[in-house]
Structures are given as C-alpha cells and as structure tokens.
C-alpha atoms as a PDB file:
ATOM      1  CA  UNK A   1     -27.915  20.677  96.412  1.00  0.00           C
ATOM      2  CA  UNK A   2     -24.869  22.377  98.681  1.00  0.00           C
ATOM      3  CA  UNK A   3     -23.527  18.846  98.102  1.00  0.00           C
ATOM      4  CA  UNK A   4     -23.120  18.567  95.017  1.00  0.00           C
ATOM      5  CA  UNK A   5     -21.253  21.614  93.989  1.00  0.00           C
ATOM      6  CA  UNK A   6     -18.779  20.541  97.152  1.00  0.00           C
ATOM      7  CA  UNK A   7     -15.861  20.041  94.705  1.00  0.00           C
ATOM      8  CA  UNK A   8     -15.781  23.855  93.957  1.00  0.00           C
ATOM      9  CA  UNK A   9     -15.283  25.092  97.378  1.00  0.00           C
ATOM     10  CA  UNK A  10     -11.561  25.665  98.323  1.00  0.00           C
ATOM     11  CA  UNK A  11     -11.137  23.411 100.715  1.00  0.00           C
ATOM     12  CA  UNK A  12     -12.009  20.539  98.731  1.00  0.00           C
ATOM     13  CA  UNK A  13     -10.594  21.872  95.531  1.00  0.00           C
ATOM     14  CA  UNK A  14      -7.228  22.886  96.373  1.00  0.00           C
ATOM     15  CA  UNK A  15      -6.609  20.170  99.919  1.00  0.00           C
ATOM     16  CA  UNK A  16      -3.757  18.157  99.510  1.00  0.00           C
ATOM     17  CA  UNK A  17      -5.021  15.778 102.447  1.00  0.00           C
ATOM     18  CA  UNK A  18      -4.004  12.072 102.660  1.00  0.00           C
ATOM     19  CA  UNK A  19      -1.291  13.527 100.373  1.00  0.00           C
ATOM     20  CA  UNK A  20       2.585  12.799 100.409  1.00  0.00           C
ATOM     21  CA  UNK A  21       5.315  15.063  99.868  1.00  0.00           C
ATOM     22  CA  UNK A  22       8.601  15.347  98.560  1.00  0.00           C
ATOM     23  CA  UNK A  23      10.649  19.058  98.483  1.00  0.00           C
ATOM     24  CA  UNK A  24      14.176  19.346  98.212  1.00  0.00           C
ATOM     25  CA  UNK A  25      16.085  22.489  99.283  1.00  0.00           C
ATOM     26  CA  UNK A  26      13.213  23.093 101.097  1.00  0.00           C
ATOM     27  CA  UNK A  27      14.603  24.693 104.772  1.00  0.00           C
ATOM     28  CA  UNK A  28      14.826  28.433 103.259  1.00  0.00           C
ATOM     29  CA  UNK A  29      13.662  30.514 100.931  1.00  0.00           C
ATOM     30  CA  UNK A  30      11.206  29.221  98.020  1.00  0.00           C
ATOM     31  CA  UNK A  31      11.652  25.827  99.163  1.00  0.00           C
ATOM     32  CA  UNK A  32      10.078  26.641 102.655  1.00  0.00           C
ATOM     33  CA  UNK A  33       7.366  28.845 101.685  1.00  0.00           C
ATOM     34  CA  UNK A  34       6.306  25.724  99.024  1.00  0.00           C
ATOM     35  CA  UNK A  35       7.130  23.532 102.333  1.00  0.00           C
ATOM     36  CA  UNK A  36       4.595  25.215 104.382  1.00  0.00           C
ATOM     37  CA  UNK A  37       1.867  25.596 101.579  1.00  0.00           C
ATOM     38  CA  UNK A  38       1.733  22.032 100.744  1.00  0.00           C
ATOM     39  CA  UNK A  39       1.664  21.422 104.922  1.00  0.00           C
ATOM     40  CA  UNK A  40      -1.306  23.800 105.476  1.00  0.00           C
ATOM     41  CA  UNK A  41      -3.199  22.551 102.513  1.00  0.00           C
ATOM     42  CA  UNK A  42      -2.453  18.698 105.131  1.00  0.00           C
ATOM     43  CA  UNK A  43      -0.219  17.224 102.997  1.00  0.00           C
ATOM     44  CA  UNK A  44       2.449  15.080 104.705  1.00  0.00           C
ATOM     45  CA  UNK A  45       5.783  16.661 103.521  1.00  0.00           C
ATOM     46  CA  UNK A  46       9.542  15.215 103.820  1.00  0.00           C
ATOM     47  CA  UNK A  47      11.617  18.150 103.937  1.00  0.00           C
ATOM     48  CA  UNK A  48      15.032  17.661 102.455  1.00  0.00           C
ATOM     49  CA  UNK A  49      17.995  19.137 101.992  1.00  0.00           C
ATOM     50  CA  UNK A  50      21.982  18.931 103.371  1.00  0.00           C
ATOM     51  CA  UNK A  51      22.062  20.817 106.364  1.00  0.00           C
ATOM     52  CA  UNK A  52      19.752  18.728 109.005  1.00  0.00           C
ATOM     53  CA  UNK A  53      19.828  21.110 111.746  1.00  0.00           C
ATOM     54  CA  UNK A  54      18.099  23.109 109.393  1.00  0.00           C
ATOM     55  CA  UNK A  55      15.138  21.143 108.312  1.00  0.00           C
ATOM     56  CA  UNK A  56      14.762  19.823 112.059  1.00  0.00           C
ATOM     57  CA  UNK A  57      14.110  23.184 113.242  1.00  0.00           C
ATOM     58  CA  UNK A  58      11.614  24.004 110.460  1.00  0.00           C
ATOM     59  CA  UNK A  59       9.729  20.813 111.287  1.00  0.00           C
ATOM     60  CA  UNK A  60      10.072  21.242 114.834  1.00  0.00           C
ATOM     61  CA  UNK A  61       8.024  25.097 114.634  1.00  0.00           C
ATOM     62  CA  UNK A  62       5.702  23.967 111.995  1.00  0.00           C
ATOM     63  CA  UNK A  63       4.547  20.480 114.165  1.00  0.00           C
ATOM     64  CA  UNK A  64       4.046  22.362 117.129  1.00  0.00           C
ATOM     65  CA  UNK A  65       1.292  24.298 115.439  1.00  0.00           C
ATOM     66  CA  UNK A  66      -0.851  21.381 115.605  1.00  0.00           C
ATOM     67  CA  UNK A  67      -2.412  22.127 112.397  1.00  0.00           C
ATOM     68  CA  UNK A  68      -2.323  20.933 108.469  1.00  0.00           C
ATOM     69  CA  UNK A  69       0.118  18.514 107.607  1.00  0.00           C
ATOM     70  CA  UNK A  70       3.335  17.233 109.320  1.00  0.00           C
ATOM     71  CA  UNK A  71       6.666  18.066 108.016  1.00  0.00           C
ATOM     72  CA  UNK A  72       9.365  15.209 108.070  1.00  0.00           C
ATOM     73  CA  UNK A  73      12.708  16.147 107.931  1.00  0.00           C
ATOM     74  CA  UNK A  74      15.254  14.060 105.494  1.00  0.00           C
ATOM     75  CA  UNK A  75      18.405  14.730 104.909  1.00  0.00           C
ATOM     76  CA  UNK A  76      19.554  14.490 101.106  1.00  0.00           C
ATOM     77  CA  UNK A  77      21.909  15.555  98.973  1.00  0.00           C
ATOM     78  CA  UNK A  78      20.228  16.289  95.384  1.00  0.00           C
ATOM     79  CA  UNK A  79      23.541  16.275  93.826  1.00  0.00           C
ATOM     80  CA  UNK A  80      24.450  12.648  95.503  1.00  0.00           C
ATOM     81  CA  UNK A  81      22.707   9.427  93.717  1.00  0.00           C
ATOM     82  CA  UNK A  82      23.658   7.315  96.397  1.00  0.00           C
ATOM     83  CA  UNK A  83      21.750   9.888  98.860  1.00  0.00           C
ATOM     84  CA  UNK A  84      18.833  10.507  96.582  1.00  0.00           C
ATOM     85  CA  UNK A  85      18.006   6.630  96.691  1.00  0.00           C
ATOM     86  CA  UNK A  86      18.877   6.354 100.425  1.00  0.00           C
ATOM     87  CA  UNK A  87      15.914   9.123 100.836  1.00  0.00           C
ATOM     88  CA  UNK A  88      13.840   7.474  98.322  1.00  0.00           C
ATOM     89  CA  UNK A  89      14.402   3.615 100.641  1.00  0.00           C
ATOM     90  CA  UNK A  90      12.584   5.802 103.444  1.00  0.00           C
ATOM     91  CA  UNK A  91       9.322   7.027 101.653  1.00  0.00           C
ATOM     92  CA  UNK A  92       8.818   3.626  99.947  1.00  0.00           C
ATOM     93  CA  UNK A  93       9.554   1.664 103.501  1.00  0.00           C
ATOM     94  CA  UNK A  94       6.899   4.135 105.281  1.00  0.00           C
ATOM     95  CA  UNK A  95       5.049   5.369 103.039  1.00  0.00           C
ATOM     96  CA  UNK A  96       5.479   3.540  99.372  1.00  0.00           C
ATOM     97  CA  UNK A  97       4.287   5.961  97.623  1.00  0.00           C
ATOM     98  CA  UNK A  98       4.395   9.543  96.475  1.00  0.00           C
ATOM     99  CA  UNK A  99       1.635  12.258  95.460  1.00  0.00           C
ATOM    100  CA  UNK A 100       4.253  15.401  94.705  1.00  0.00           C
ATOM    101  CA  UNK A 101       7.887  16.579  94.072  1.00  0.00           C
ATOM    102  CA  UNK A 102       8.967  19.826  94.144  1.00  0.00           C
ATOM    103  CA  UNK A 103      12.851  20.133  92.679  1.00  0.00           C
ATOM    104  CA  UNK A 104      13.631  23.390  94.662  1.00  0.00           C
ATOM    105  CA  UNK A 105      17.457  22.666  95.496  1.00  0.00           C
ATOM    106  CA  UNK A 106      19.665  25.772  93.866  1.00  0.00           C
ATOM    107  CA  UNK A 107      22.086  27.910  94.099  1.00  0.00           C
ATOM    108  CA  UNK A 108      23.534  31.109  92.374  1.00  0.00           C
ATOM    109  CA  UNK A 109      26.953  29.895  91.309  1.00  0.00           C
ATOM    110  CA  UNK A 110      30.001  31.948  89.641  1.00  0.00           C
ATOM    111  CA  UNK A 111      28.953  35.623  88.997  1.00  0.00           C
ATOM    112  CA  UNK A 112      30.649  38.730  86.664  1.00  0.00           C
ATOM    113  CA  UNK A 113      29.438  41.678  88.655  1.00  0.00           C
ATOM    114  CA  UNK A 114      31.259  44.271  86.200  1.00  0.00           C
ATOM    115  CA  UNK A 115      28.759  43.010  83.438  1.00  0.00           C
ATOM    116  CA  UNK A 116      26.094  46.003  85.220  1.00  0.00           C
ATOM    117  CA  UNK A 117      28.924  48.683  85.009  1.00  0.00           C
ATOM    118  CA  UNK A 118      29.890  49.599  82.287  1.00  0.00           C
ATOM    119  CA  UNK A 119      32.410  51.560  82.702  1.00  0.00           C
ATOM    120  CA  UNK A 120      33.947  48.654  84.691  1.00  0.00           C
ATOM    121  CA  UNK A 121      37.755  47.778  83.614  1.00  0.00           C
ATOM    122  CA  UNK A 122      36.754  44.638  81.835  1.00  0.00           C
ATOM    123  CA  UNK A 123      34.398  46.115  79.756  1.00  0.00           C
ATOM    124  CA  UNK A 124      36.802  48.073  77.964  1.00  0.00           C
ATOM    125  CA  UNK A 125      36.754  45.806  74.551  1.00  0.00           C
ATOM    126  CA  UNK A 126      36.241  42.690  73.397  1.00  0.00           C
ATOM    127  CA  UNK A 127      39.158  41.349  74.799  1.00  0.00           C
ATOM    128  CA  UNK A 128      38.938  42.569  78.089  1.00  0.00           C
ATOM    129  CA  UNK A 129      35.372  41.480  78.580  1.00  0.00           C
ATOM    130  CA  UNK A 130      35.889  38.131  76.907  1.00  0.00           C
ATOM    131  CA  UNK A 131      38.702  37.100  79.063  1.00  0.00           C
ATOM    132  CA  UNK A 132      36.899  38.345  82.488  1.00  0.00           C
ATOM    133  CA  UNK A 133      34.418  36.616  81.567  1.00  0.00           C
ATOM    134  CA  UNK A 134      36.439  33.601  80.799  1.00  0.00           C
ATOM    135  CA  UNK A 135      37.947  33.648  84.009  1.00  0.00           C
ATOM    136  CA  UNK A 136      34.907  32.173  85.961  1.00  0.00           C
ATOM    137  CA  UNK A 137      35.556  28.869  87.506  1.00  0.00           C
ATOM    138  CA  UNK A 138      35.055  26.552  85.393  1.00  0.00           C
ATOM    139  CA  UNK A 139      34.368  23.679  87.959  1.00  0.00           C
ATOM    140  CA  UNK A 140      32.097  26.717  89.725  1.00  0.00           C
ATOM    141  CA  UNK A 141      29.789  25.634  86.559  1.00  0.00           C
ATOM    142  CA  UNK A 142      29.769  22.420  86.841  1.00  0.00           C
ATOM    143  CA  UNK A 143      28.870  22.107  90.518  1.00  0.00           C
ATOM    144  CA  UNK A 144      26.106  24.987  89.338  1.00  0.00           C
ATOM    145  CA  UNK A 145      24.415  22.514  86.841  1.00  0.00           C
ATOM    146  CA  UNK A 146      24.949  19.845  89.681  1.00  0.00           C
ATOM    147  CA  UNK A 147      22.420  21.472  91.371  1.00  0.00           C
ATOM    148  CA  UNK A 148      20.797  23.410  89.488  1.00  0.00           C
ATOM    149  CA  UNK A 149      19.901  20.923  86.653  1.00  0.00           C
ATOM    150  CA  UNK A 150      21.265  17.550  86.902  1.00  0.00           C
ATOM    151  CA  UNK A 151      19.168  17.161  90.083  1.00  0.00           C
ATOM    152  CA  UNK A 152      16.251  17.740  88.498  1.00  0.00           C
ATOM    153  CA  UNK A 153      16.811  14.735  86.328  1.00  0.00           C
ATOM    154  CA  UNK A 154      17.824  12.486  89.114  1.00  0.00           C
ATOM    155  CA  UNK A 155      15.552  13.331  91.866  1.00  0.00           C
ATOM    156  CA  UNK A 156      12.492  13.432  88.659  1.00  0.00           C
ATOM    157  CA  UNK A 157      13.843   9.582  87.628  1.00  0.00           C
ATOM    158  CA  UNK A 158      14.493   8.217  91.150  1.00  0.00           C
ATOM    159  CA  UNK A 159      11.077   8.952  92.125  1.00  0.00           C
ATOM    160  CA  UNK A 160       9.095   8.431  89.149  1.00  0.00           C
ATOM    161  CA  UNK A 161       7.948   4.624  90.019  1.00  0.00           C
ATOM    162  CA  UNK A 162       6.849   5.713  93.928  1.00  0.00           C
ATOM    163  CA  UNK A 163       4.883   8.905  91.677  1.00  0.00           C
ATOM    164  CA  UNK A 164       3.770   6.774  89.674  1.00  0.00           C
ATOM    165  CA  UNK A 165       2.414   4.548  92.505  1.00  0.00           C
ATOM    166  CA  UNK A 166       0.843   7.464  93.565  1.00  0.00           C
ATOM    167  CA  UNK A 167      -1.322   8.153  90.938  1.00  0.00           C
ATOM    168  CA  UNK A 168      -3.237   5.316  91.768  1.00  0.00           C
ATOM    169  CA  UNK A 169      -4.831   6.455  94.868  1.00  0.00           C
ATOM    170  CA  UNK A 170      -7.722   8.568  92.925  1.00  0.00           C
ATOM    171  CA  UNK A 171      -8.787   7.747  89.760  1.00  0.00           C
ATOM    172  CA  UNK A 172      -7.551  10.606  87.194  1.00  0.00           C
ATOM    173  CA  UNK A 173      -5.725  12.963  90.126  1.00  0.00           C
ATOM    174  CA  UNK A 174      -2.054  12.344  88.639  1.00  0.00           C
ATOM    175  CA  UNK A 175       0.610  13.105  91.018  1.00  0.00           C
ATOM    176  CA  UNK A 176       2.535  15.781  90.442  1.00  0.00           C
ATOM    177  CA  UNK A 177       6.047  17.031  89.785  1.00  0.00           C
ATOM    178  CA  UNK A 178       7.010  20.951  90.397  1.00  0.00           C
ATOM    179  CA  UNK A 179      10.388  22.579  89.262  1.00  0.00           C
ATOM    180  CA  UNK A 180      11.480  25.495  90.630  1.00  0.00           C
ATOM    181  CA  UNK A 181      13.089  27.678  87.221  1.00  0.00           C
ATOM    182  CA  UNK A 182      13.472  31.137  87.150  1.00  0.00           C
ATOM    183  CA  UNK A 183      12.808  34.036  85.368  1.00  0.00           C
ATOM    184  CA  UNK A 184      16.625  34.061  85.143  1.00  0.00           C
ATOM    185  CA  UNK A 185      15.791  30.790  82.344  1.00  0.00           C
ATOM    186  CA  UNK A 186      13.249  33.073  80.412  1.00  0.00           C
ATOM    187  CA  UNK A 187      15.348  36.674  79.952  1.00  0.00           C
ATOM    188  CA  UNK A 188      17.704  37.279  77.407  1.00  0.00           C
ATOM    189  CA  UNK A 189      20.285  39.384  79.983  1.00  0.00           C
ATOM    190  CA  UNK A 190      22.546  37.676  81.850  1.00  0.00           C
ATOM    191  CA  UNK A 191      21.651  39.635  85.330  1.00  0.00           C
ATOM    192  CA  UNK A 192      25.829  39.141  86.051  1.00  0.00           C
ATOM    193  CA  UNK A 193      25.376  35.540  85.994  1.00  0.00           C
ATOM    194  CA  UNK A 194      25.559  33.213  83.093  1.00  0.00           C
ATOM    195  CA  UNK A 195      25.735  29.778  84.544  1.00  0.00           C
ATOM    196  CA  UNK A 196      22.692  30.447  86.999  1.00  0.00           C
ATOM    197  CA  UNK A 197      20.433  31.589  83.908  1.00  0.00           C
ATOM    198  CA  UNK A 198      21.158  29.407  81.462  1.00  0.00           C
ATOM    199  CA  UNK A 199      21.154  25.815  84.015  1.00  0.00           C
ATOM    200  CA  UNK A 200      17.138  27.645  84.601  1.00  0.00           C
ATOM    201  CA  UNK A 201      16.928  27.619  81.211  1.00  0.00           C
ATOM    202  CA  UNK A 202      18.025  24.154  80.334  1.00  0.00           C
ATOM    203  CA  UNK A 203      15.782  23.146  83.568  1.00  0.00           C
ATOM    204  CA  UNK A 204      12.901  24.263  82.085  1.00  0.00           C
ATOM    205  CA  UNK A 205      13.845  22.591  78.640  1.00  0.00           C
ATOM    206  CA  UNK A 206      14.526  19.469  80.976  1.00  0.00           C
ATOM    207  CA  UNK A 207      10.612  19.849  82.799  1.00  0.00           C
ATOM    208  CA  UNK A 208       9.045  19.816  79.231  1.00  0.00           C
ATOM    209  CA  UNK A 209      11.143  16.885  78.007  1.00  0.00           C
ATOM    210  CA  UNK A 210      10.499  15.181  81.113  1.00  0.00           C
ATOM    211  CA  UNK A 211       6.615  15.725  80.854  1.00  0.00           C
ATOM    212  CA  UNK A 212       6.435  15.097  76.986  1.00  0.00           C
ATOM    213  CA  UNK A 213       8.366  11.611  77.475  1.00  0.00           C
ATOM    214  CA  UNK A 214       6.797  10.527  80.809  1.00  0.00           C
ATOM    215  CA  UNK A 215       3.348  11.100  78.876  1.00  0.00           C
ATOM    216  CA  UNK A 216       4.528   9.397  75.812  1.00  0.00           C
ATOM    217  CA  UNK A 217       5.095   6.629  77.905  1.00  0.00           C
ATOM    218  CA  UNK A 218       1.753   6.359  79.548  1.00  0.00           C
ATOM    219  CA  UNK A 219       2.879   6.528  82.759  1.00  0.00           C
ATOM    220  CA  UNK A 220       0.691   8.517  85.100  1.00  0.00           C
ATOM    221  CA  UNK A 221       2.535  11.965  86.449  1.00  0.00           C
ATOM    222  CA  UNK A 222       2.127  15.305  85.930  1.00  0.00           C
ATOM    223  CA  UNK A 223       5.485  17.533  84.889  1.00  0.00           C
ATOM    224  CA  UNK A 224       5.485  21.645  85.321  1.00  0.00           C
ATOM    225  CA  UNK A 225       7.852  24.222  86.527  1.00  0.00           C
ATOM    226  CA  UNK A 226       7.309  27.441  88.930  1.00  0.00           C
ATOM    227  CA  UNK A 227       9.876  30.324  87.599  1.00  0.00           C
ATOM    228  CA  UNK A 228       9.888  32.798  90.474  1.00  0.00           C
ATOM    229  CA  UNK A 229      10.438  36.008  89.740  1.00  0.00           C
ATOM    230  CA  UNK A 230      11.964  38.752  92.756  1.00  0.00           C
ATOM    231  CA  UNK A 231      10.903  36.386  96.128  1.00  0.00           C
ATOM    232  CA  UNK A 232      13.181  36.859  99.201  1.00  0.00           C
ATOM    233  CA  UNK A 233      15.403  33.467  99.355  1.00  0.00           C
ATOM    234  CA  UNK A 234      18.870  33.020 100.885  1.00  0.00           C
ATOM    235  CA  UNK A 235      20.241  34.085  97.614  1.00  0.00           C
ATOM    236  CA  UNK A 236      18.537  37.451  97.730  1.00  0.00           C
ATOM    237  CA  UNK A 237      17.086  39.070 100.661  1.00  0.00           C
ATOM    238  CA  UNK A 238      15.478  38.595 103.400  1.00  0.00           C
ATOM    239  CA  UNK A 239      12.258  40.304 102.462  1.00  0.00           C
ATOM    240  CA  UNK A 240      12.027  42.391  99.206  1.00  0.00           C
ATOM    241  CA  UNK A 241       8.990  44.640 100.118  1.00  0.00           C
ATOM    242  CA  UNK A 242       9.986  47.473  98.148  1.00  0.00           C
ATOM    243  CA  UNK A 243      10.570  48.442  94.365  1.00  0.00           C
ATOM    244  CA  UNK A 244      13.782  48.786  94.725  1.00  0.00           C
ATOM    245  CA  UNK A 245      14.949  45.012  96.606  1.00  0.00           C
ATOM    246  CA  UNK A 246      12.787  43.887  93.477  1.00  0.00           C
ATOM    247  CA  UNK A 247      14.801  45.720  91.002  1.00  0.00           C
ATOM    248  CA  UNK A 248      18.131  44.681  92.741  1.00  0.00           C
ATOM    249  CA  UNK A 249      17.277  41.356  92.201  1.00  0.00           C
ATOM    250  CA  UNK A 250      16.232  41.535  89.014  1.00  0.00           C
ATOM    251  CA  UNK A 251      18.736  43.489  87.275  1.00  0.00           C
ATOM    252  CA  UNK A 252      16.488  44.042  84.087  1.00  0.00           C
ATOM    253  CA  UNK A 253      16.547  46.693  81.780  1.00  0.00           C
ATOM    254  CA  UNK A 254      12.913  47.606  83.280  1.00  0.00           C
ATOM    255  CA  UNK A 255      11.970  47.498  86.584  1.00  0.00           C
ATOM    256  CA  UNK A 256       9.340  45.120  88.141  1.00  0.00           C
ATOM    257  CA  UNK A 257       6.425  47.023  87.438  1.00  0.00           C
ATOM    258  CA  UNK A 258       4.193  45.808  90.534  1.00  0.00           C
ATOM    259  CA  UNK A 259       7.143  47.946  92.290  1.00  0.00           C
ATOM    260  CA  UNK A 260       7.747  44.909  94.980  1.00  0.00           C
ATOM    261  CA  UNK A 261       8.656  41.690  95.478  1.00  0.00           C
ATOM    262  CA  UNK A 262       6.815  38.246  95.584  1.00  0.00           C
ATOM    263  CA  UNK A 263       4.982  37.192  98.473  1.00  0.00           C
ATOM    264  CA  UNK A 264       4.946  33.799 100.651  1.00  0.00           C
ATOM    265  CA  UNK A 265       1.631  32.772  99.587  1.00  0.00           C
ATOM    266  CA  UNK A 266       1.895  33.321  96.170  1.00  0.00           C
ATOM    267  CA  UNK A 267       4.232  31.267  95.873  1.00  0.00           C
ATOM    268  CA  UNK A 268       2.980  28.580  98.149  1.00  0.00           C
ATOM    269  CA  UNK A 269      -0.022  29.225  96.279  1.00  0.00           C
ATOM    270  CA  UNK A 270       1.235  28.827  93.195  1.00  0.00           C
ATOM    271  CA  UNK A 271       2.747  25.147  93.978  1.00  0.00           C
ATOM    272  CA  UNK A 272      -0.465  24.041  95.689  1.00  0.00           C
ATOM    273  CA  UNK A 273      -2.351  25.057  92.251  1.00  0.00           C
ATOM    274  CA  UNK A 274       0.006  22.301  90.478  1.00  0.00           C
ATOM    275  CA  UNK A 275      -0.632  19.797  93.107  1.00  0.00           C
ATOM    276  CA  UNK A 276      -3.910  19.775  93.954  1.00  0.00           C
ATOM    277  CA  UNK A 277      -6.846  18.867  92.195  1.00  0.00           C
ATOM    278  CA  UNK A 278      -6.914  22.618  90.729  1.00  0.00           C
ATOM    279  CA  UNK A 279      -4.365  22.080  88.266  1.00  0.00           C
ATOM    280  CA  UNK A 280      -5.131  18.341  87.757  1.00  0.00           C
ATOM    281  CA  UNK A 281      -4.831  18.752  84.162  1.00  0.00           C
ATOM    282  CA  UNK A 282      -2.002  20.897  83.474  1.00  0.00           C
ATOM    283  CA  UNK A 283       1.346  19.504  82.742  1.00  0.00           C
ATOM    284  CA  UNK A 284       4.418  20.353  80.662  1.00  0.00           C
ATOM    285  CA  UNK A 285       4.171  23.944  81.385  1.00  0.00           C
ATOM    286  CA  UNK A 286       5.768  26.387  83.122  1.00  0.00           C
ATOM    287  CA  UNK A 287       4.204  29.213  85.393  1.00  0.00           C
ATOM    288  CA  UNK A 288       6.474  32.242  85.238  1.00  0.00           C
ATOM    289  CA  UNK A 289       5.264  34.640  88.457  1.00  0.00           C
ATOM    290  CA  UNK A 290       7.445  37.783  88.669  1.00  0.00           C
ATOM    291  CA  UNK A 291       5.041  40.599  88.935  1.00  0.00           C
ATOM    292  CA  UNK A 292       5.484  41.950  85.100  1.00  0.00           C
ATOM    293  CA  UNK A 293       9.024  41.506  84.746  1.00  0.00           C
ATOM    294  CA  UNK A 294       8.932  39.507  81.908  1.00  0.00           C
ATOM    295  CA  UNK A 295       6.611  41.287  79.971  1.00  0.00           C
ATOM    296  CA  UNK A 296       8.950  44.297  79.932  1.00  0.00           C
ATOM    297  CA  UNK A 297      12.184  42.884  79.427  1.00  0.00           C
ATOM    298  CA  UNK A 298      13.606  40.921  76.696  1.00  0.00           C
ATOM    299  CA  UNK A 299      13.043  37.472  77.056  1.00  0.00           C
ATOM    300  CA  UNK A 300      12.263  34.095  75.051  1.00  0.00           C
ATOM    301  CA  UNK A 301       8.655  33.756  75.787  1.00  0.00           C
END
C-alpha cells in the first residue's frame, strides 16, 4: 500500500533527478539560490553567466559537497545571440536535451533617486521633474531591456527545440521555463526606477505571450515567471533580515508587512515547484512572492 501513494512523498514529488538545467545570471543573488535548489533537488545544472571566475567558484563549493546534482559552469552572454547559441552547441553536443530554463540574468539600470524626496530640486514643477527625468541615459535603457527583456525572448527561442526534446523523456512531465520578474513589473510606483519596472513588466507580458503561443502551437513546454519581492541579490543587499532592508528595497507606499525579507529557500523553493512534477500543470502564470507587498500597495494585479 506505502507504494502506491509513493508519488506524494517529497522526494518523489518535487526531485528533479535525471533532470537538466539551464540558469542564466545564476552566480549571485536569485540566480544562485534557484542554482542550488534545482542542484539539491539532483538536477544537473549549467550555470551561466559573463563573469566565469564567478560561476567556477560556485560550482567548485557546490561539487565538493558530494551531494544532489552537479553544477556546470558556462559562460554566456544573454544579451549576445552568437553566445547564447555557442552555449546552446554545448548542451545539445553533451547532453541534447533540456528539462528547465530559468531567465534570471538582470540588472537595475538608470535610476532618479530624487523621485523619493520630495522636496528634492527636481521636483519643484512639472518642468523640473520632467526634464530630470528626461535626462536618464537613454542608451542606459536600452542596454536595461537588453537584459532585462530581450533575453528572455532569445534565450526562451534558442532553447525551445532542446525543451522541447525534453519533454519527451516522461510522458506528460513538460519541461519547464522560469522567468525571473519582479514585483517592480506588478506596482504602479516607480521605486526611483522606471526602466527596471517597466522591462519586469513587459517580461511578464513576454512569459504569458510566450506560454499562450508555445501552447497554441502544440509544442510541449511549460512557460511561468517568479516575481521576487525584497530577496538579498547583488542589486540589494547582502541579507535583508530586517523590516527595514525590506522596506529599503521596496520603496512602497506600505511597508512589507511580514517585516523582513525573502529567504533562500523560498525562493529556491519556489522555482523547484515550477519544475518539478509539483507544478506539472501550471503554465502561463506568474508567482509573485514578496511577503504582502503587493497586497498593500498599488499595483496591476
């Protein structure tokens, strides 16, 4: 009898075993606590991003444990094609195939700190405040949606036949596709940054296209997005273990009201829910996990 309810148990239910991995950005921050989750749950998980040294050294500590999954290190540029399909060559010469993609890469891009002060001197009147605003870089934007947004597209397309090939392994257990959004795409305040929020917004416009079309077109992979909410990342702090770091970060008009910040495993959690057999049939979605935030600030959800 113990048998046949073995699906239910956790290890069964949420192991990512015989699995193979793709995360980009994935040496700090988000990207490495999703890199570790997918890991311990024994999935086999290229880490990629620009800065080798970086992803050699995560590898090289997580290996040594001896336990879960290996972690491969990869250098890509998300913003590069000719890099994305260079990375891609690799997993379909060793491994040709792929179970799950997480689109982590990101960055914070140009900022208008005097937005939260208002006594600041360009928020005198209109015309002050429309032409600081106004004076963010231009190409700063561009290069934000580079990474931001256009790599979800590229990385999602690139990979979508080895996904795809993936799929096959298990009969109904889609692979999986994860993009890491924001919170910043759901609130209606611009938390001193306009191009960061509204590239997570159109990336989490871009996840449900990408799911809706992908589906329409019968081909086997699952679409969703992660929007993080306060979670320590190389963009924020270090650790956020108080009210206060959470409330820094967020820049609402209400604080968080858990009073702290994200932890590791609930993000990593979170991730391994949308690739594992847990959330086998959710797609098009997106998971907002921010403690309460956007329940008590304006936002479009």
């Amino acid at each position: 009898m113990a048998e046949t309810f073995s699906s239910y148990f956790p290890k069964n239910l949420f192991s990512l075993e015989g699995r193979i991995a793709l995360v980009t950005g994935g040496g700090t921050g988000i990207g490495l606590m999703i890199t570790r989750g997918l890991a311990a749950a024994g999935a086999k998980v290229y880490l990629t991003g620009r800065r080798l040294n970086i992803l050699e050294k995560v590898a090289l500590e997580w290996n040594q444990l001896g336990k879960g999954g290996q972690i491969i290190p990869l250098q890509m540029d998300a913003t590069n094609k000719e890099s994305i399909l260079a990375a891609k060559k690799v997993i379909e010469e060793k491994d040709g195939k792929l179970h799950v993609l997480v689109n982590n890469a990101g960055q914070v891009g140009p900022t208008s700190p005097f937005l939260e002060n208002p006594s600041a001197p360009e928020c005198k009147d209109a015309e002050t405040l429309g032409l600081g605003l106004f004076n963010e870089s231009l190409q700063g934007w561009s290069d934000l949606y580079a990474i931001n947004t256009f790599s979800v597209f590229f990385v999602t397309t690139a990979f979508l036949g080895l996904l795809a090939k993936g799929s096959e392994d298990v009969e109904g257990y889609w692979s999986s596709v994860i993009n890491i959004t924001s919170i910043s795409g759901v609130i209606k305040v611009a938390q001193n940054h306009f191009c960061y929020n509204s590239a997570k917004a159109a990336a989490a416009h871009l996840t449900k296209m990408l799911a809706t079309e992908i589906a329409l077109k019968k081909i086997p992979v699952r679409v969703n997005a992660i929007a993080p909410g306060a979670y320590a990342s190389e963009m924020t702090f270090d650790k956020i273990t108080t009210g206060e770091l959470a409330d820094e970060v967020g820049k609402g008009v209400q604080p968080v009201p858990m009073q702290r910040g994200g932890t590791e495993e609930e993000m990593a959690g979170t991730a391994l829910y949308l690739a594992s057999k847990a959330g086998g049939y959710t797609t098009g979605q997106q998971i907002v996990i921010d403690g309460g935030y956007v329940s008590v600030n304006p936002s479009v959800i």
